[in-house]
Protein backbone atom coordinates (compact mmCIF):
# COMPACT_ATOMS: atom_id res chain seq x y z
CA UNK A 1 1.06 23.10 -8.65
CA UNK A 2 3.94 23.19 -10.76
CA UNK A 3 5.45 19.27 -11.47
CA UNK A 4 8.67 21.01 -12.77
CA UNK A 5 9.66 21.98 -9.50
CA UNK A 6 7.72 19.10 -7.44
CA UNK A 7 9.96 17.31 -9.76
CA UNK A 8 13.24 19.06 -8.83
CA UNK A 9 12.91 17.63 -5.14
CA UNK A 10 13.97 13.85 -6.05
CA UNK A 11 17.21 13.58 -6.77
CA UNK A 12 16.58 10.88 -9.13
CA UNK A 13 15.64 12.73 -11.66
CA UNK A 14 19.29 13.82 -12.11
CA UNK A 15 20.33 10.44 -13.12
CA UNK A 16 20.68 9.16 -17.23
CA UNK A 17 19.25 5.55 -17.51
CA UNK A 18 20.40 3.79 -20.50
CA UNK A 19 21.25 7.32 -22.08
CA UNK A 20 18.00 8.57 -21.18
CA UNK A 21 16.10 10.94 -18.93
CA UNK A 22 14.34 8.62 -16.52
CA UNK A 23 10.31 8.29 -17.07
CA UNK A 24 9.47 6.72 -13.93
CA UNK A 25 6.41 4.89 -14.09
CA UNK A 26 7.01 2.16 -11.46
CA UNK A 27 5.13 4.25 -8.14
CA UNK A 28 2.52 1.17 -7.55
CA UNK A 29 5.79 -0.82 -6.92
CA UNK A 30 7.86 1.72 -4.97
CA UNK A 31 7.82 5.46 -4.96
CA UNK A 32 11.24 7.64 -5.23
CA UNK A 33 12.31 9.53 -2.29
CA UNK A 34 12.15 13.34 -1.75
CA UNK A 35 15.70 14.92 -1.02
CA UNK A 36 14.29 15.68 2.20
CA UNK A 37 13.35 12.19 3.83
CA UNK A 38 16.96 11.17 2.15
CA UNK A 39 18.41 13.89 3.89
CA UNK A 40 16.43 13.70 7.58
CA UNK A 41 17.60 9.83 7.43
CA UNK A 42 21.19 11.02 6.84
CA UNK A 43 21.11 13.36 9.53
CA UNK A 44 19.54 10.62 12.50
CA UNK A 45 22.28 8.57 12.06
CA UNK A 46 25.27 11.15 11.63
CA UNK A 47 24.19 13.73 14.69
CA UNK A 48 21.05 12.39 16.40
CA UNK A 49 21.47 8.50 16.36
CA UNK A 50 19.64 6.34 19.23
CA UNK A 51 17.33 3.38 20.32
CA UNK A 52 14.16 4.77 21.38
CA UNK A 53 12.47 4.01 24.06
CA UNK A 54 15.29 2.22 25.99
CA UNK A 55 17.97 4.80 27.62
CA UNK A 56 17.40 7.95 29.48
CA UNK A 57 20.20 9.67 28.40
CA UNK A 58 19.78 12.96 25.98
CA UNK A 59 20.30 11.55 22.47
CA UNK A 60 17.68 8.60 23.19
CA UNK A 61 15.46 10.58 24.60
CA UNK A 62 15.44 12.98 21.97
CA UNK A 63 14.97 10.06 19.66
CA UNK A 64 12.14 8.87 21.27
CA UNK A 65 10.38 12.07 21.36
CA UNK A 66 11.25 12.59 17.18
CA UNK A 67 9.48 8.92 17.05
CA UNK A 68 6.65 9.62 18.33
CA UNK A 69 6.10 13.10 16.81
CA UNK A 70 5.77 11.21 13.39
CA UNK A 71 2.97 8.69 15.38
CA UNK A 72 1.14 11.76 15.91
CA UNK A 73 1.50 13.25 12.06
CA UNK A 74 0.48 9.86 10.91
CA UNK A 75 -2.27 10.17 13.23
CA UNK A 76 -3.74 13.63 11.94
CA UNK A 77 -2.85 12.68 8.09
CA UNK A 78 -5.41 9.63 8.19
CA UNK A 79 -7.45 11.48 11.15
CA UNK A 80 -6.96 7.96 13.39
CA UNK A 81 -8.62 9.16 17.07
CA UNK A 82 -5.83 8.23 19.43
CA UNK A 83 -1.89 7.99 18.17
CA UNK A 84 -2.20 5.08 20.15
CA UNK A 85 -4.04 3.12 17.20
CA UNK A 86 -0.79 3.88 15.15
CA UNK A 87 1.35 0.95 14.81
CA UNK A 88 4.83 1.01 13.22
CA UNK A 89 5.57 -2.17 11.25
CA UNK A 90 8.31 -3.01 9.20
CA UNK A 91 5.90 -3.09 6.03
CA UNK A 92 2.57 -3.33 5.43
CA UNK A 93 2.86 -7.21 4.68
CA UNK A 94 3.36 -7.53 8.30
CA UNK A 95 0.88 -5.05 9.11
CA UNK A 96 -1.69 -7.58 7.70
CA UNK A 97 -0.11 -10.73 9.15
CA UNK A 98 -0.42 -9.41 12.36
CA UNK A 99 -4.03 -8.70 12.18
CA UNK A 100 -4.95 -12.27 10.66
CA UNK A 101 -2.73 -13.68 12.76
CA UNK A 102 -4.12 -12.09 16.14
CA UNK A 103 -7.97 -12.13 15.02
CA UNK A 104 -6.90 -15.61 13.81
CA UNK A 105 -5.70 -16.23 17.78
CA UNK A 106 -8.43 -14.68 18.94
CA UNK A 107 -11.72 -14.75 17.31
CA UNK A 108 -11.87 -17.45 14.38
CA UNK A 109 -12.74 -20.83 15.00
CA UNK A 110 -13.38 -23.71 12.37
CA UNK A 111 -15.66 -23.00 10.11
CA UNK A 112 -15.68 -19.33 10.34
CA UNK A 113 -15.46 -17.18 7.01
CA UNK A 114 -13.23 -14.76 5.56
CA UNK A 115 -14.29 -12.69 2.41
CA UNK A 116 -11.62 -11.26 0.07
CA UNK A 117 -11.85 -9.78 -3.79
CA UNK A 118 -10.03 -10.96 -6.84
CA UNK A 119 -8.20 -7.99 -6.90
CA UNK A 120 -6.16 -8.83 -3.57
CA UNK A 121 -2.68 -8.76 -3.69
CA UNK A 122 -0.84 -11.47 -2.14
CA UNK A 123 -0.15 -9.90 1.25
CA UNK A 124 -4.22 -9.66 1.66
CA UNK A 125 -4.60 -12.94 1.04
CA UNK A 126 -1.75 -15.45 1.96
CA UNK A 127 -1.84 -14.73 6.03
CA UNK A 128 -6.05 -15.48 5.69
CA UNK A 129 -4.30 -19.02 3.86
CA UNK A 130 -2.25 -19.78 6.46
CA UNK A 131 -5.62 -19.42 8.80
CA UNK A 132 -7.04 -21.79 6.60
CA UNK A 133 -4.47 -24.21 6.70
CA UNK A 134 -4.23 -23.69 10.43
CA UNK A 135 -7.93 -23.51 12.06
CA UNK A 136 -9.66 -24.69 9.04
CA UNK A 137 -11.37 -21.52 7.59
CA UNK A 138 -13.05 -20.71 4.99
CA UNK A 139 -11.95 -18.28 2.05
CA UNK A 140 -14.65 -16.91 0.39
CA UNK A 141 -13.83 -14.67 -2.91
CA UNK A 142 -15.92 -11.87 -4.42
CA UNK A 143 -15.98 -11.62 -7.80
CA UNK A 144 -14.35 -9.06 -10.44
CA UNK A 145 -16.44 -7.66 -13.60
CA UNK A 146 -15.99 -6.89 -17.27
CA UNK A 147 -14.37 -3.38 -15.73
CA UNK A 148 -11.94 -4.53 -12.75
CA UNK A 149 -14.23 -3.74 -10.27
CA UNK A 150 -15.95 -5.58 -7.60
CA UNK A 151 -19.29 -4.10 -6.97
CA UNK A 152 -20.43 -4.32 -2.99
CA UNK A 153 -23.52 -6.56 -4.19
CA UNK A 154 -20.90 -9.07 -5.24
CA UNK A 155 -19.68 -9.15 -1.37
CA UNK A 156 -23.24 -8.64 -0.35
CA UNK A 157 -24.20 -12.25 -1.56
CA UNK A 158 -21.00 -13.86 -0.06
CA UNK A 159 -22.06 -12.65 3.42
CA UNK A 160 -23.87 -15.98 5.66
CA UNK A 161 -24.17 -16.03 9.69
CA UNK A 162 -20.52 -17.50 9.21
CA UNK A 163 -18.49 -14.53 7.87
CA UNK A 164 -16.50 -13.09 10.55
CA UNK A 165 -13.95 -10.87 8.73
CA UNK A 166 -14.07 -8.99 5.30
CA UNK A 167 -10.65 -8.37 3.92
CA UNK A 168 -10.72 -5.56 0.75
CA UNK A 169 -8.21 -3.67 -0.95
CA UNK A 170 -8.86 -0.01 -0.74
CA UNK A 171 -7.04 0.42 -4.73
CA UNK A 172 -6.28 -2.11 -7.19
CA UNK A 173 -2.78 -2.36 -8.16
CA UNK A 174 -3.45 -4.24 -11.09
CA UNK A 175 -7.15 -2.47 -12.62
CA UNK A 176 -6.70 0.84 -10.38
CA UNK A 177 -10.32 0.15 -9.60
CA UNK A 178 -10.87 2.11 -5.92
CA UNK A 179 -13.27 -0.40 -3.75
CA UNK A 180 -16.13 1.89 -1.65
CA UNK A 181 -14.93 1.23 1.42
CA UNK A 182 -17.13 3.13 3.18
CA UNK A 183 -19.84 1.65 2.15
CA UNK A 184 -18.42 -1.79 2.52
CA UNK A 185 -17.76 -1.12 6.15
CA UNK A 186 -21.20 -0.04 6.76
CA UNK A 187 -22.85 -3.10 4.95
CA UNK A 188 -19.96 -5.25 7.20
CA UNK A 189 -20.60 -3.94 10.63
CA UNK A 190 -24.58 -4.11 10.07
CA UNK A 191 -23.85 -7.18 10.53
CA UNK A 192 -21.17 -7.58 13.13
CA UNK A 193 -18.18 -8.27 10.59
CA UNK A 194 -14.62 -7.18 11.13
CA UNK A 195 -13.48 -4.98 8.22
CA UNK A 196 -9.71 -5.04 7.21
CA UNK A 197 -8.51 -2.57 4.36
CA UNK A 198 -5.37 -3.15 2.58
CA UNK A 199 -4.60 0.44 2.09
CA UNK A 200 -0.93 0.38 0.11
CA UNK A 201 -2.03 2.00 -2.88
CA UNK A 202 -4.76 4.10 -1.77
CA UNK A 203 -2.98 5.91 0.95
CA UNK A 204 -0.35 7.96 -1.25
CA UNK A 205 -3.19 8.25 -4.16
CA UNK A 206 -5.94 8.82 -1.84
CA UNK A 207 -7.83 11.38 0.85
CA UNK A 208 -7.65 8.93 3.92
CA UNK A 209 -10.04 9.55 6.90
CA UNK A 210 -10.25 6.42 8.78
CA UNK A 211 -13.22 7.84 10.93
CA UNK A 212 -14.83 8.47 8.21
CA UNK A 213 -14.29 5.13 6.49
CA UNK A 214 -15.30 3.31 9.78
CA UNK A 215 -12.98 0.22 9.12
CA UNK A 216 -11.44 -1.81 11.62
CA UNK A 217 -7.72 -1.77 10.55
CA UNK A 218 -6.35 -0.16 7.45
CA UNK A 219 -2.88 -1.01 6.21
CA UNK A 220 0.03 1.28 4.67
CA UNK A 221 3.17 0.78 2.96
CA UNK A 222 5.59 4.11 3.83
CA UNK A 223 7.65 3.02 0.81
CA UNK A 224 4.85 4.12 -1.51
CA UNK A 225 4.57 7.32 0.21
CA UNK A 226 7.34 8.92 -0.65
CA UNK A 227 8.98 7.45 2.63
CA UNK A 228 11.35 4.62 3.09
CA UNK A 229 11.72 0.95 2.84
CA UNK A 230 11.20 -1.15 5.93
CA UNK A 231 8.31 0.46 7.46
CA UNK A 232 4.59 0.13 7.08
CA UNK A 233 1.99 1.20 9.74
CA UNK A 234 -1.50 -0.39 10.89
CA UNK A 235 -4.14 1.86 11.86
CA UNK A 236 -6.37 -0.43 13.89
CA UNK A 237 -9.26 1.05 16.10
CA UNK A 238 -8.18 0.89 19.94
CA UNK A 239 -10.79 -1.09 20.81
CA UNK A 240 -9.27 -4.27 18.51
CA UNK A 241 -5.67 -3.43 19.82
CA UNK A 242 -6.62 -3.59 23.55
CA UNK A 243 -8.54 -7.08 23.39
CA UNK A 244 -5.80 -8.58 20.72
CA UNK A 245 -2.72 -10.67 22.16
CA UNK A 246 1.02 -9.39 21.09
CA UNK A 247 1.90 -10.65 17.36
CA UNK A 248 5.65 -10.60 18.56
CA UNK A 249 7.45 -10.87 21.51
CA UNK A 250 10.46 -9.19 23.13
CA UNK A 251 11.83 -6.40 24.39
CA UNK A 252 9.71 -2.62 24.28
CA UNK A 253 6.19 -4.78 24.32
CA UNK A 254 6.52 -5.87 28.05
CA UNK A 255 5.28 -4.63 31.08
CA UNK A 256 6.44 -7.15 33.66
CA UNK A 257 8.73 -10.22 33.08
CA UNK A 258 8.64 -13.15 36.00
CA UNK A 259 9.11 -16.88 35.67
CA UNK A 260 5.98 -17.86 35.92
CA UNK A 261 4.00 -15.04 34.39
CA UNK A 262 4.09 -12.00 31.57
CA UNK A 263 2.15 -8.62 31.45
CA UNK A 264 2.20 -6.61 28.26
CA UNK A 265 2.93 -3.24 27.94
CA UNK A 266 0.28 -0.41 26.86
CA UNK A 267 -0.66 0.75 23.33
CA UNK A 268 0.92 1.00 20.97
CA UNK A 269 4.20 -0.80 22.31
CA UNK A 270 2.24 -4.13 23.01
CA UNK A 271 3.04 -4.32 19.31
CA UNK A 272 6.08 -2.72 19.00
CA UNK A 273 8.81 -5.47 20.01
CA UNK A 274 12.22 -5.01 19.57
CA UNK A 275 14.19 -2.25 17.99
CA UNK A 276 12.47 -1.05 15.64
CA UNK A 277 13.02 1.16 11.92
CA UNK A 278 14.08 4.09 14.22
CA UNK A 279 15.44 6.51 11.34
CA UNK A 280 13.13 5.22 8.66
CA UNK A 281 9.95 6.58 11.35
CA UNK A 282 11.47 9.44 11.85
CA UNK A 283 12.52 10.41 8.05
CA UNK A 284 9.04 9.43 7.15
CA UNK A 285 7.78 12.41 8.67
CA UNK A 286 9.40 14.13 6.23
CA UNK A 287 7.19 12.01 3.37
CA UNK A 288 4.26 13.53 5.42
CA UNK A 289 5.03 17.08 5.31
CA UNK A 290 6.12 16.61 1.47
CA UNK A 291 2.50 15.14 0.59
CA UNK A 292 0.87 18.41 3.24
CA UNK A 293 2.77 20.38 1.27
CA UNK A 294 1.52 19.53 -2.39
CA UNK A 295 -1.74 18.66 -0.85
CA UNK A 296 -3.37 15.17 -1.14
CA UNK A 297 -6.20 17.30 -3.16
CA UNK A 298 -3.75 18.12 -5.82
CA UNK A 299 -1.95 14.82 -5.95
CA UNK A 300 -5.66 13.41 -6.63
CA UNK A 301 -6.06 15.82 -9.65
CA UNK A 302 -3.12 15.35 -10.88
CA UNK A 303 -3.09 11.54 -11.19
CA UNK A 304 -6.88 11.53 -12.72
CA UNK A 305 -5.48 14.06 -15.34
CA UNK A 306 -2.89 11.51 -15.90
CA UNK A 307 -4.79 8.55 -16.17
CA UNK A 308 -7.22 9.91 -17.82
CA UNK A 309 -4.37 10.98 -20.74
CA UNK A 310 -2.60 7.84 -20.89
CA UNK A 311 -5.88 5.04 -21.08
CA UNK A 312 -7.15 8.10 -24.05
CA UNK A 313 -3.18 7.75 -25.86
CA UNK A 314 -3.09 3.81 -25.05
CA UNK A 315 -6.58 2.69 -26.21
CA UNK A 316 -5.70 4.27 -29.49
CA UNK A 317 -2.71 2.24 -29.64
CA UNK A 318 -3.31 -1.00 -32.05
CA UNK A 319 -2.28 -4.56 -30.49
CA UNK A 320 -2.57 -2.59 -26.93
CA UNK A 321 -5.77 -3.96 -24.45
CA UNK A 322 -5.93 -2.08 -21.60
CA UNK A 323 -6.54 -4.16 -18.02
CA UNK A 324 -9.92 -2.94 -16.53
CA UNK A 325 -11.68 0.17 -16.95
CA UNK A 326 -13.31 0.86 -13.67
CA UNK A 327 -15.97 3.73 -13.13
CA UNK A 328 -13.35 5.07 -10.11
CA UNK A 329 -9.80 4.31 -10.90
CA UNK A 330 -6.29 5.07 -9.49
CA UNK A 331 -3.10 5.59 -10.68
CA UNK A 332 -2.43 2.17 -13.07
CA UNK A 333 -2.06 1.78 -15.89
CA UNK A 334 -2.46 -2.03 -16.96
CA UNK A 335 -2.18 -3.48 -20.48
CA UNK A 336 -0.88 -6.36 -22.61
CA UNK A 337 0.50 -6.54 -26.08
CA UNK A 338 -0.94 -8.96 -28.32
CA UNK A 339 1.89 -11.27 -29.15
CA UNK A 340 4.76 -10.13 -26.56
CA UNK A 341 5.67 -11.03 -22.99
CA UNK A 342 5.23 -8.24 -20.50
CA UNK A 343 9.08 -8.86 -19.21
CA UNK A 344 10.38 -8.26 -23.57
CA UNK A 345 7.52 -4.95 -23.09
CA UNK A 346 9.48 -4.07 -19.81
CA UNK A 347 13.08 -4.60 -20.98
CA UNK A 348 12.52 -3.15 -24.22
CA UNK A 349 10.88 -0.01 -22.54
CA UNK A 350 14.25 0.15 -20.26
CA UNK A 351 16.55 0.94 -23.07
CA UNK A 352 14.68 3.75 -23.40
CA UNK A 353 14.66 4.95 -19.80
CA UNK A 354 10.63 4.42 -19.26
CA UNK A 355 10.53 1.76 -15.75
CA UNK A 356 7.41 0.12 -16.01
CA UNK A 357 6.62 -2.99 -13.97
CA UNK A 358 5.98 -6.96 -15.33
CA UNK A 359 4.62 -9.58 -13.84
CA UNK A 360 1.00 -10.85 -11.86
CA UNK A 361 2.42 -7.89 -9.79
CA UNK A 362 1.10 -10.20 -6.58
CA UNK A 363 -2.13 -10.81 -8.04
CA UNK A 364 -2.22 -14.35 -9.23
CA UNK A 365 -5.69 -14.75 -8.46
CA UNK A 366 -7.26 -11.83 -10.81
CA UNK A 367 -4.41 -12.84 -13.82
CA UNK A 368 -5.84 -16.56 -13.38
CA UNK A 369 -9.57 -14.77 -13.72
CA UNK A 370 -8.08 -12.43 -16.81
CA UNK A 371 -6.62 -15.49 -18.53
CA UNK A 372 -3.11 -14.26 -18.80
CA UNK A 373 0.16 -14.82 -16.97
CA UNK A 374 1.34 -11.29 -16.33
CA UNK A 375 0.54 -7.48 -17.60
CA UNK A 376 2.44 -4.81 -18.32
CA UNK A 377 2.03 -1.94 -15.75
CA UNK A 378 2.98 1.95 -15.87
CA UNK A 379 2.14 3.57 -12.49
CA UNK A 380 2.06 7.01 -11.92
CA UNK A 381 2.92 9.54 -9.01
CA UNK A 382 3.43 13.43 -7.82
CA UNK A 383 6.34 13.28 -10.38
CA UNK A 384 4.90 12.50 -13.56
CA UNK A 385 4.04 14.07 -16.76
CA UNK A 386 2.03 13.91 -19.84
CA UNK A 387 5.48 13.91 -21.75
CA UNK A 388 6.15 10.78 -19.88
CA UNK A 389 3.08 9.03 -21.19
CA UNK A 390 3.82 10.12 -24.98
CA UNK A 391 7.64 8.43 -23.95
CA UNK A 392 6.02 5.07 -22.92
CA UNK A 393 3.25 5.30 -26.09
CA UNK A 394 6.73 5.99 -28.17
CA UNK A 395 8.37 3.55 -26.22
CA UNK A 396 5.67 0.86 -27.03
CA UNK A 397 5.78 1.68 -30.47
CA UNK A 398 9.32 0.67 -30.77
CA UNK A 399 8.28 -2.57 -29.24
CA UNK A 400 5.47 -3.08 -31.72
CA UNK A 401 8.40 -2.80 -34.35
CA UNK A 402 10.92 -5.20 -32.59
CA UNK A 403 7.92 -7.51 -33.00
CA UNK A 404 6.66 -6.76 -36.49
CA UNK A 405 3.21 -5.79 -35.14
């Protein structure tokens, strides 16, 4: 696999920042596009442009048909049974308030448990809030240890006759600590709980086989995937999606409309309402073939030879502490400097080209654990290079300086 050339496809790369070649290491947040899913959007909306699933003239029937060819390659990517438990959402934030909103609907009741990690970002934990506020449930978190991880025993013990859903993270974006789902999900359903995986980072950094994992639902952010913004998809087993009620309602998720009564319409549309991110679906088959092409085997390797570089260039670093240091990890790269804000690291970092991220990156909850208001965080993707870590070790250098470290 040659990164050169991967490289060469994102025409990012041909643009200075500050001066500089660009060292992107900002992938956690959002990855770059491929010249070919920037290209296949182009081309929907200059020569092939229409709603889907409305008209039955050519150009929206061809559109339809494009639509649901990339339902079918997310299907066989993530090995889902039935293209019918693909949903298109407009991110995976809704992806996840949809399912604690309809489980919320249907199956919770006062009193009833949820169990979530410290490591959950915001979007895996604020729509279980709401359910709290709402039907009076109870949040239950498992803990985080000295390495970023959360070991299953510390969801084991959280478990009583109560707990109804267990809500995990599949990769940290904060520690890069990757959770066992499997596992998880067999320890859950042993026990007749509902498993729901937040899957945004560890579906472009990740082998994904949801019949293999065995979870209920697993969430994915297409923006991290080398595809566009605006779209997300939940994989959610067919039994769940038959026996749930609509999130939204509107047109494309009815069957019959009287005045005194409303059928819905069949999988997946019952959750499909309203026009939906037509181009950005079918461009994002384009991220699909991109990642079949490199080969999610190689994007694994690649990333652990990565990581494994940077933490080795960064713990050598004075005045650098790495965040976590999980047995598994992803893609992130965590750290604080002693004596500087993240957002100076960050800005400082941008004059030399090198995009990093600063902030609780979501994660209030494990920087409130951690005892610190924000990190520093260099994320890494197809793209990257060992050159680009030596930039951000340079890069941090300089900072050290600034500072008189």
């Amino acid at each position: 696999m040659k990164i050169d050339q991967i490289k060469k496809e994102f025409p990012i790369f041909d643009e200075k920042i500050q001066n500089n070649d660009l060292v992107y290491l900002d992938s956690a947040n959002s990855s770059q596009k491929p010249k070919v899913v920037i290209d296949r959007i182009n081309e929907f909306y200059t020569k092939q442009f229409s709603n889907v699933g409305r008209s039955v003239h050519y150009l929206a029937v061809a559109a339809t048909n494009l639509y649901e060819n990339t339902r079918t390659s997310v299907q066989k990517y993530i090995n889902a049974k039935d293209k019918n438990e693909i949903v298109f959402t407009k991110g995976a934030t809704e992806a996840l308030n949809l399912v604690a909103n309809t489980l919320g609907q249907k199956y919770l009741e006062e009193g009833d448990e949820v169990i979530i990690t410290e490591l959950e970002h915001h979007s895996n934990y604020v729509p279980w809030h709401f359910l709290r506020k709402s039907k009076n449930i109870k949040i239950n978190f498992a803990e985080t240890n000295e390495f970023g991880e959360v070991p299953i025993e510390n969801i084991e013990k959280l478990i009583t006759a109560k707990t109804k859903i267990i809500a995990v993270n599949h990769l940290s974006n904060v520690t890069g600590a990757i959770l066992p789902i499997k596992e998880i999900t067999q320890l859950a359903h042993s026990k007749g709980i509902i498993v729901v995986v937040d899957g945004c980072q560890g579906a472009p950094h990740l082998k994904i086989d949801v019949q293999d994992l065995d979870c209920d639902f697993y969430a994915i952010s297409c923006h991290k995937m080398y595809g566009p913004t605006g779209l997300g998809i939940l994989y959610g087993k067919k039994k769940w999606l038959d026996e749930l009620p609509p999130y939204q309602g509107g047109g494309g998720m009815i069957r019959e409309v009287k005045k005194d009564r409303i059928s819905y319409g069949d999988l997946p549309n019952k959750y499909e309402a309203g026009t939906m991110a037509t181009a950005q679906v079918i461009a994002f088959d384009q991220s699909i073939k991109f990642l079949e092409k490199v080969g999610i085997e190689n994007v694994i390797q690649h990333e652990k030879e990565l990581i494994e570089y940077g933490q080795e260039i960064l713990k050598k670093n004075n005045s650098v502490k790495l965040i976590g240091n999980p047995k598994n990890k992803g893609g992130v790269l965590s750290f604080t400097i002693e004596g500087v804000h993240p957002h100076d690291i960050a800005t400082i970092l941008d004059e030399d080209g090198v995009a990093i991220r600063a902030g609780h990156h979501c994660c209030q909850i494990l920087h409130d654990k951690l005892g610190i208001p924000a990190s520093a965080r260099a994320s890494v993707g197809i793209y990257n290079t060992k050159d680009d870590l030596d930039q951000l070790n340079e890069s941090i250098n300089k900072c050290k300086k600034i500072f008189d470290l």
